[in-house]
N, C-alpha and C. Protein backbone atom coordinates (compact mmCIF):
# COMPACT_ATOMS: atom_id res chain seq x y z
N UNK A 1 0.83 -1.19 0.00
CA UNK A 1 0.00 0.00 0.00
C UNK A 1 0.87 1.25 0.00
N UNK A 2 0.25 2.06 -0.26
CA UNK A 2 1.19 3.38 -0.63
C UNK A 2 0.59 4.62 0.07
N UNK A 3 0.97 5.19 0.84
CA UNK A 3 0.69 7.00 1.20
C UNK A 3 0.24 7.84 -0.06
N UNK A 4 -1.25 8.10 0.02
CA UNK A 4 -1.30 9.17 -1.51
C UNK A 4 -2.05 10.52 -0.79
N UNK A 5 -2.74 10.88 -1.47
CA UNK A 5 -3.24 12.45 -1.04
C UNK A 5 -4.44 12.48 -2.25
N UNK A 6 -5.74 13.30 -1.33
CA UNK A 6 -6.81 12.99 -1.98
C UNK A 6 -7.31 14.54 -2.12
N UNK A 7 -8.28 15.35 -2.85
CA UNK A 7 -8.94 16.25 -2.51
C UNK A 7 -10.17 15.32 -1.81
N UNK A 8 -10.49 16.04 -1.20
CA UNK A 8 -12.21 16.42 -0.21
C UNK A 8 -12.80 17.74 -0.30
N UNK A 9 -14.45 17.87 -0.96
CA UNK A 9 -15.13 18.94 -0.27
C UNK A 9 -15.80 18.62 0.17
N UNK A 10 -16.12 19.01 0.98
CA UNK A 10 -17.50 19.20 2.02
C UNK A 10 -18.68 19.88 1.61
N UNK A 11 -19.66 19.73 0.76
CA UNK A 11 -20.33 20.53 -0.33
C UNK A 11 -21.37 21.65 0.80
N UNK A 12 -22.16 22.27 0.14
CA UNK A 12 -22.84 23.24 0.75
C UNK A 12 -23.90 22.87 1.48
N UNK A 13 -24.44 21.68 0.97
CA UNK A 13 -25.61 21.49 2.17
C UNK A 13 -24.77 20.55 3.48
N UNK A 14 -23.52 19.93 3.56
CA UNK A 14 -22.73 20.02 4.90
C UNK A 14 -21.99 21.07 5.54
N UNK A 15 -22.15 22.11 5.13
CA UNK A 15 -21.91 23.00 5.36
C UNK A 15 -22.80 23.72 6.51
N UNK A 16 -23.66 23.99 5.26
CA UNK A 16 -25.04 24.81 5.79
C UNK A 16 -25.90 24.14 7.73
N UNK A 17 -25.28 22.61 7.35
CA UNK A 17 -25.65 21.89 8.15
C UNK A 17 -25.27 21.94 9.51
N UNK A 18 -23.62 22.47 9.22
CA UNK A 18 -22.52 22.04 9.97
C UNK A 18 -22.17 21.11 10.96
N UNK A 19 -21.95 20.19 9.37
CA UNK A 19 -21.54 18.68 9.64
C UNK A 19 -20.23 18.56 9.92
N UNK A 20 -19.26 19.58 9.66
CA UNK A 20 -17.84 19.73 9.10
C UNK A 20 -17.22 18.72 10.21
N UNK A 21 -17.25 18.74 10.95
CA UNK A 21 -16.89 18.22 12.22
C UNK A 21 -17.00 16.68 12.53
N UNK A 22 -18.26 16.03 12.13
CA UNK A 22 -18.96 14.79 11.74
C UNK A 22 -18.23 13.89 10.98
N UNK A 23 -18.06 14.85 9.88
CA UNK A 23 -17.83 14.19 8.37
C UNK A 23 -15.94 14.02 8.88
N UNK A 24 -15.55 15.12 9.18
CA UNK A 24 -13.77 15.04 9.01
C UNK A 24 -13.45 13.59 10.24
N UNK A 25 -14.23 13.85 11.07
CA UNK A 25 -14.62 12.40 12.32
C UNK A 25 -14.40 11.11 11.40
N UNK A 26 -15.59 10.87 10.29
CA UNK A 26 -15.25 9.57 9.65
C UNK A 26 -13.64 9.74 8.98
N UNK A 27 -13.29 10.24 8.63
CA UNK A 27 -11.95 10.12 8.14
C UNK A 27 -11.16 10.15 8.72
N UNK A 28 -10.99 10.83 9.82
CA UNK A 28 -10.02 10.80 10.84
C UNK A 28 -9.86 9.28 11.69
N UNK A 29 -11.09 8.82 11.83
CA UNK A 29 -11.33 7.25 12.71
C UNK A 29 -11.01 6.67 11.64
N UNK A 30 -11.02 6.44 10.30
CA UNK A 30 -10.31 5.59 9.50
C UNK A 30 -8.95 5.77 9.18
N UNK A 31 -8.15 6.58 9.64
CA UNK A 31 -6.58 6.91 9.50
C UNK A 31 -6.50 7.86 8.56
N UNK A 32 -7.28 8.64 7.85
CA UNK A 32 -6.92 9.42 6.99
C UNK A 32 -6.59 10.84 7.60
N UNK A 33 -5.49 11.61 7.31
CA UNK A 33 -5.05 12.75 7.92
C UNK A 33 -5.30 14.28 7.08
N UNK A 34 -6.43 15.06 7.87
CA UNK A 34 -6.72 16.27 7.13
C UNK A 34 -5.17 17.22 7.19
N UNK A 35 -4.54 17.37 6.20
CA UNK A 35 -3.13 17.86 5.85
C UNK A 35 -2.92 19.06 5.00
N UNK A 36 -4.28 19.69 4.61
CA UNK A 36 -4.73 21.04 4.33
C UNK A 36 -6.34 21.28 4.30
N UNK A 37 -6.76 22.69 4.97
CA UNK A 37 -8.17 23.03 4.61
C UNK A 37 -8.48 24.03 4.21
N UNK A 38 -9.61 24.26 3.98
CA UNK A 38 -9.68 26.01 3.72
C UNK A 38 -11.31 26.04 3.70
N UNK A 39 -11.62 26.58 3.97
CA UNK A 39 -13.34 27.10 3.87
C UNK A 39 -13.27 28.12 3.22
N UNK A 40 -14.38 27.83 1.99
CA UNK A 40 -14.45 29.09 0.97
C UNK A 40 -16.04 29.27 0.14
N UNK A 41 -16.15 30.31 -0.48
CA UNK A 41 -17.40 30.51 -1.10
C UNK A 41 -16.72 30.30 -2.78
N UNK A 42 -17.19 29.57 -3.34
CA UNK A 42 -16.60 29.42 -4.83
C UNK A 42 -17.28 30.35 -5.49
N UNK A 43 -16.56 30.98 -6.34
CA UNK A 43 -17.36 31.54 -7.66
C UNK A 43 -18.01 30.56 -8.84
N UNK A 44 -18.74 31.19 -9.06
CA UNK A 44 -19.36 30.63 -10.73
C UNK A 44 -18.30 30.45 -11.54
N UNK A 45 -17.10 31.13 -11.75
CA UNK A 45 -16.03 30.72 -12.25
C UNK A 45 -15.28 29.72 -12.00
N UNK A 46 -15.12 29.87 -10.49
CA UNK A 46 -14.25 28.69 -10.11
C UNK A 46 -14.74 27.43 -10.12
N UNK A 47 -16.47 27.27 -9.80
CA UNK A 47 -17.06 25.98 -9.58
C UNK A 47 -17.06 25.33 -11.59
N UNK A 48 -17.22 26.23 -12.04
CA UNK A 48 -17.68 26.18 -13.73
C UNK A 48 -15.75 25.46 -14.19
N UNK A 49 -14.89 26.26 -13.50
CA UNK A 49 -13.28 26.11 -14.40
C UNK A 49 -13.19 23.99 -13.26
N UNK A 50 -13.53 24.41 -11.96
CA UNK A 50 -13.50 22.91 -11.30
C UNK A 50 -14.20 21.61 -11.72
N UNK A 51 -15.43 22.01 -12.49
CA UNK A 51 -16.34 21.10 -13.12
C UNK A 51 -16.56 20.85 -14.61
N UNK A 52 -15.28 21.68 -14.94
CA UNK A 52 -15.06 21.80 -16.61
C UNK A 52 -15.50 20.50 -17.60
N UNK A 53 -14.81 19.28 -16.90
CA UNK A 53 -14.69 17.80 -17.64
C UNK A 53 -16.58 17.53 -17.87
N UNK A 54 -17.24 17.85 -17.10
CA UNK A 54 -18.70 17.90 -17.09
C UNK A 54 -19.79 18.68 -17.75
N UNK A 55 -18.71 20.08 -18.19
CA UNK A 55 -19.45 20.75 -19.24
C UNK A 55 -20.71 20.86 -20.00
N UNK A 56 -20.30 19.33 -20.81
CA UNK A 56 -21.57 19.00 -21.44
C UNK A 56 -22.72 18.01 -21.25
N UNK A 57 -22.39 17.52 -20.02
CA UNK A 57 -23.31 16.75 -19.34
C UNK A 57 -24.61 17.92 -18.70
N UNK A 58 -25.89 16.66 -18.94
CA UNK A 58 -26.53 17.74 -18.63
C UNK A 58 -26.97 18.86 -17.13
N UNK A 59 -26.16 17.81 -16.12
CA UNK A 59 -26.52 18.33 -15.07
C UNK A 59 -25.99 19.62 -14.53
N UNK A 60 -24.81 19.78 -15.57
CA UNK A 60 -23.74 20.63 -14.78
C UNK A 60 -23.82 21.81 -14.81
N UNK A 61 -24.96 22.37 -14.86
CA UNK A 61 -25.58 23.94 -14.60
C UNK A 61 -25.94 23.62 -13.39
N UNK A 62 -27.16 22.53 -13.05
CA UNK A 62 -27.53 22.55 -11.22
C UNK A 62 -26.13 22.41 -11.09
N UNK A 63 -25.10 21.65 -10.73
CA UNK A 63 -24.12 20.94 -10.13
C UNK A 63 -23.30 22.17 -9.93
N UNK A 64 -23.19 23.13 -10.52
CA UNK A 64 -22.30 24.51 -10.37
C UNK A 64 -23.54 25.36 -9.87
N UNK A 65 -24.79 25.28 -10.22
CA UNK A 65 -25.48 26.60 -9.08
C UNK A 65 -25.59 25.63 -7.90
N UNK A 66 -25.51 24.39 -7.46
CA UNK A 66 -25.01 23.69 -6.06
C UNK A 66 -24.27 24.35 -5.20
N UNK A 67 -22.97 23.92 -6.30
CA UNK A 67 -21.44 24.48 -5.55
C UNK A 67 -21.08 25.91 -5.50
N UNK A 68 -22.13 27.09 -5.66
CA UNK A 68 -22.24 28.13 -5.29
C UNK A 68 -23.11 28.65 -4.34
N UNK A 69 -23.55 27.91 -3.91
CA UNK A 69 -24.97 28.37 -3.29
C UNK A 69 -24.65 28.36 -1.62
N UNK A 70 -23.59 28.30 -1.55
CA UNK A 70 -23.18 28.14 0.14
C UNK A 70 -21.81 27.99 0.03
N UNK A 71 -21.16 28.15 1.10
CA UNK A 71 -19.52 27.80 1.37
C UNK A 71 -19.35 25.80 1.87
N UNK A 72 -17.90 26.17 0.92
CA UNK A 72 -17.78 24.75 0.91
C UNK A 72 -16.26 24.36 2.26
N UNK A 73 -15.79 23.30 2.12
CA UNK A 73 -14.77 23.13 2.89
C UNK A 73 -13.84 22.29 1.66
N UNK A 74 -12.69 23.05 1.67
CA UNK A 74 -11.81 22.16 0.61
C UNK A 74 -10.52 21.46 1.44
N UNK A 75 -10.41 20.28 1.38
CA UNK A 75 -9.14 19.72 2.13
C UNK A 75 -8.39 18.04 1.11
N UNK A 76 -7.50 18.39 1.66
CA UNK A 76 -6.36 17.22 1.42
C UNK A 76 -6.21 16.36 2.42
N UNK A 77 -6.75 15.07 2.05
CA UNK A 77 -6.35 13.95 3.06
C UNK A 77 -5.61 12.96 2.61
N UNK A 78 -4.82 12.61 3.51
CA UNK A 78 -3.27 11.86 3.28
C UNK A 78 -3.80 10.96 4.14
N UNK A 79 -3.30 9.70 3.75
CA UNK A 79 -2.95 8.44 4.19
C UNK A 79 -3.04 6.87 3.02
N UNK A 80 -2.97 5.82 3.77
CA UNK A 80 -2.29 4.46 3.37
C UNK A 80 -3.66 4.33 2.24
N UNK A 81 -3.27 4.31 0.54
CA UNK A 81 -4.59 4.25 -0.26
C UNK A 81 -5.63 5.62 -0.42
N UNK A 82 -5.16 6.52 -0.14
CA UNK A 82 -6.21 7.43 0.86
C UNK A 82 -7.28 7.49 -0.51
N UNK A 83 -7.04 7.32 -1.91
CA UNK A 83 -8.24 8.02 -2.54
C UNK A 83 -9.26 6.54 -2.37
N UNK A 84 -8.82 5.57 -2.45
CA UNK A 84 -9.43 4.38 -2.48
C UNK A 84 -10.49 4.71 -1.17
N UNK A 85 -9.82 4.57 -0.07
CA UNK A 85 -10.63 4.50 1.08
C UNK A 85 -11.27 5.69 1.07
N UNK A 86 -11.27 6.91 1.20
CA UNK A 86 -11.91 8.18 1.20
C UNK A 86 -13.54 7.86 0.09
N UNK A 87 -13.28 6.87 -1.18
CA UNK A 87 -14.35 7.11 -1.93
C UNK A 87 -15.57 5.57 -1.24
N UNK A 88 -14.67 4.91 -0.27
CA UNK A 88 -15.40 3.74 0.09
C UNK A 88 -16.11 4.12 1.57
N UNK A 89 -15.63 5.59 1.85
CA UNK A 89 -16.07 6.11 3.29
C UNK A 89 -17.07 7.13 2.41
N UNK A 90 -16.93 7.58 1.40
CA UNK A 90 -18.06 8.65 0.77
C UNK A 90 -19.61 7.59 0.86
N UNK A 91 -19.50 6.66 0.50
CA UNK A 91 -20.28 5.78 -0.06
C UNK A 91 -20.92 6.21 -1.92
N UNK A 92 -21.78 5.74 -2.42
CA UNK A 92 -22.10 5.76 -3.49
C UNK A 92 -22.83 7.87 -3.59
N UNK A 93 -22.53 7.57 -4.38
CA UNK A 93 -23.18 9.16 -5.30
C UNK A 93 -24.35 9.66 -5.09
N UNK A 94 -25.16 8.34 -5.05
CA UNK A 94 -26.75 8.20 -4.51
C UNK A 94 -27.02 7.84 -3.43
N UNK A 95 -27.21 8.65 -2.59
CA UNK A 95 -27.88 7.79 -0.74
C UNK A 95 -28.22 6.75 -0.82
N UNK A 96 -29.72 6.67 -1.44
CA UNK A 96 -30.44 5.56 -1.59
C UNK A 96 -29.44 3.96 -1.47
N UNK A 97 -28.24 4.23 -2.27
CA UNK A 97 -27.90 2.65 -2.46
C UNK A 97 -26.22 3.15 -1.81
N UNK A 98 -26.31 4.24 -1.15
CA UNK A 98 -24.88 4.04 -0.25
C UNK A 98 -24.87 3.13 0.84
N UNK A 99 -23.56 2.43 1.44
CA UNK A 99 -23.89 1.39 2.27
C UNK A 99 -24.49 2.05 3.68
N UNK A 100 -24.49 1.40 4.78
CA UNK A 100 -24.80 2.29 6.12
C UNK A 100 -23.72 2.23 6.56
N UNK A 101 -23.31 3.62 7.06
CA UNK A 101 -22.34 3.95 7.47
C UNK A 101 -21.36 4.70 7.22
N UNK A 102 -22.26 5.09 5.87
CA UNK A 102 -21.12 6.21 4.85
C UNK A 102 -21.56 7.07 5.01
N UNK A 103 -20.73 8.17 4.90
CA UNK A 103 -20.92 9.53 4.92
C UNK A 103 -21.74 10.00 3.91
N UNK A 104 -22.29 9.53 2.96
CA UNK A 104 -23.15 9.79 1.99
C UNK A 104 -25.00 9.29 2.31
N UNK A 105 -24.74 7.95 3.21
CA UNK A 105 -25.92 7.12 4.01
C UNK A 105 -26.48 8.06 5.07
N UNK A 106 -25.28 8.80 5.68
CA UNK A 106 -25.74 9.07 6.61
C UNK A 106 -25.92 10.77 7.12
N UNK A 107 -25.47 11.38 6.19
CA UNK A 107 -25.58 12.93 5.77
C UNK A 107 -26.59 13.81 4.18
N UNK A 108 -26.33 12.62 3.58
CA UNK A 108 -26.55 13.63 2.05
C UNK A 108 -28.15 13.61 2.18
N UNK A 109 -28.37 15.01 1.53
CA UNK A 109 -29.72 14.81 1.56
C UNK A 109 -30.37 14.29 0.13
N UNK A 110 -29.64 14.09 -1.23
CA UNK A 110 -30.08 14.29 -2.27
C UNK A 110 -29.21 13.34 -3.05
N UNK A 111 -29.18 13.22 -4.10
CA UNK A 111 -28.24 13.01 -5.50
C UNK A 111 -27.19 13.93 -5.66
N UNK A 112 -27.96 15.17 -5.39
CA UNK A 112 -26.90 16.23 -5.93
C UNK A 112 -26.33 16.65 -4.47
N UNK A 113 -27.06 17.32 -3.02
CA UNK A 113 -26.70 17.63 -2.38
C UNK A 113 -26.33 16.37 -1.63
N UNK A 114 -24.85 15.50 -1.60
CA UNK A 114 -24.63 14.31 -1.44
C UNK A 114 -23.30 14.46 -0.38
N UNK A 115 -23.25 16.01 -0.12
CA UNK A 115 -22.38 16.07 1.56
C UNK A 115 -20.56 16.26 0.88
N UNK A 116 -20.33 15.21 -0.33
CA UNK A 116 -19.45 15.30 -0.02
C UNK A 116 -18.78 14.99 -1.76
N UNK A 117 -17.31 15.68 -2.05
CA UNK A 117 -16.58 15.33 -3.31
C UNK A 117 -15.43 14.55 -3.17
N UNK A 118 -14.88 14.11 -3.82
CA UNK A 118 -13.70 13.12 -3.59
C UNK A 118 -13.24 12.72 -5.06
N UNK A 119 -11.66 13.14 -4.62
CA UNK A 119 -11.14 12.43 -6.14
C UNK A 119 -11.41 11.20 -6.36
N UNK A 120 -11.31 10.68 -8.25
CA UNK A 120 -11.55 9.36 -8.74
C UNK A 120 -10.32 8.23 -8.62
N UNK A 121 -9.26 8.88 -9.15
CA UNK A 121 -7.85 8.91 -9.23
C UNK A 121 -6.67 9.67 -8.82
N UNK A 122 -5.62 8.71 -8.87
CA UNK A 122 -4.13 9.68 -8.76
C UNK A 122 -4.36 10.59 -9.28
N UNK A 123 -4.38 10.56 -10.31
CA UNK A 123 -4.16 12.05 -11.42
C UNK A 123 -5.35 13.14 -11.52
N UNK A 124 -6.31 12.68 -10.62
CA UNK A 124 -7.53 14.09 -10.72
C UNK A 124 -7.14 14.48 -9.07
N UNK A 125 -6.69 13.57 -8.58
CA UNK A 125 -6.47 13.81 -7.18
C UNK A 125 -5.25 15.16 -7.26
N UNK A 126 -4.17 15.06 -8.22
CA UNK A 126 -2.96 15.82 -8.53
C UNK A 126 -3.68 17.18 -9.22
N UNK A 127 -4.67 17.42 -9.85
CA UNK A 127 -4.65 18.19 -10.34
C UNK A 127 -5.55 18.60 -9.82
N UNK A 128 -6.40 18.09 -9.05
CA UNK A 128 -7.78 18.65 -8.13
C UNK A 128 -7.22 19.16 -7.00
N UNK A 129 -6.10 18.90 -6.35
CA UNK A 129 -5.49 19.45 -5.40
C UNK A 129 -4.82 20.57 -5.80
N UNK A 130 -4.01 20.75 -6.63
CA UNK A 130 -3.68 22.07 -7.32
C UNK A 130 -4.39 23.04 -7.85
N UNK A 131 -5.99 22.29 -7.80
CA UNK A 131 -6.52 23.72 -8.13
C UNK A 131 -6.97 24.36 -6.89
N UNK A 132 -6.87 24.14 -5.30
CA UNK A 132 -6.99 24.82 -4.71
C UNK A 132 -5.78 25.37 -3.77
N UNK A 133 -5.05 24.24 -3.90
CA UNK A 133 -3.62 24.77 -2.69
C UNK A 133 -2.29 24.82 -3.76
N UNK A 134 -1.52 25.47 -3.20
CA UNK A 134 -0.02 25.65 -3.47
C UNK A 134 0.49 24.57 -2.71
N UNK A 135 1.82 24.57 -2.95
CA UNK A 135 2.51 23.27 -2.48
C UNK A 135 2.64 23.62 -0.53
N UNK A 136 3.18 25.15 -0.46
CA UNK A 136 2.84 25.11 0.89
C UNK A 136 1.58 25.66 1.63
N UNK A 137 0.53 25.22 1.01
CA UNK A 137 -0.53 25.00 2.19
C UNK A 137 -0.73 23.52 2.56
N UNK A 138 0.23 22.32 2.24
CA UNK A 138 -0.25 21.67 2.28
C UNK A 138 0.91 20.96 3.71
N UNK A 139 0.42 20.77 4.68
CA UNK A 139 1.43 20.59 5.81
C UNK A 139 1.17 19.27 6.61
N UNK A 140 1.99 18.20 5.62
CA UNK A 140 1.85 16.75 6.04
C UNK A 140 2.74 16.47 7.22
């Protein structure tokens, strides 16, 4: 197993909720280490330049007036596998068929408002992390 580094947001309806605390709990009890954060309000720009690959899908007008509509929490979590485990602690995309016990089972209210983002891969993880931190905000 290998040490990697994941993005996490905390979307706006955990926010609004303020779950922040809850949610960083499941990751923390599974070994994963919050190693940068930031709480922020995204622009229409930034959520639109972050959700670019989705463009032409049709959802991704709600999915960017979502990720504007409240402040989010953006962080980097490090540890053993971390994107693997981080997306098996999200649970599925959809509540309905997330397992119990996931942060998605047990927070999201919706499809869309689903608590929480998480990289797919190494390489969206590398470049999803660079689009919010510099190398030193990130303090492993």
């Amino acid at each position: 197993m290998a040490t990697e580094r994941t993005l996490s947001i905390l979307k706006p309806d955990a926010t609004r909720r303020n779950l922040t605390g809850k949610i960083n709990a499941v990751f923390e009890e599974a070994g994963l280490r919050i190693i940068a954060q930031r709480r922020l309000h995204l622009s229409q720009a930034q959520a639109e330049a972050f959700y670019a690959a989705h463009r032409e899908r049709g959802f991704f007008k709600d999915l960017v007036g979502f990720m504007v509509s409240g402040p989010v929490v953006v962080q980097v979590l490090e540890g053993e596998d971390a994107i693997a485990l981080n997306r098996k602690l999200m649970g599925a995309t959809n509540p309905a068929n997330a397992d119990p016990g996931t942060i998605r089972k047990l927070f999201a209210e919706s499809i869309e408002a689903n608590s929480v983002h998480g990289s797919d891969s190494a390489e969206a993880a590398a470049q999803e992390i660079g689009f919010f931190f510099a190398g030193t905000d990130i303090v492993g």
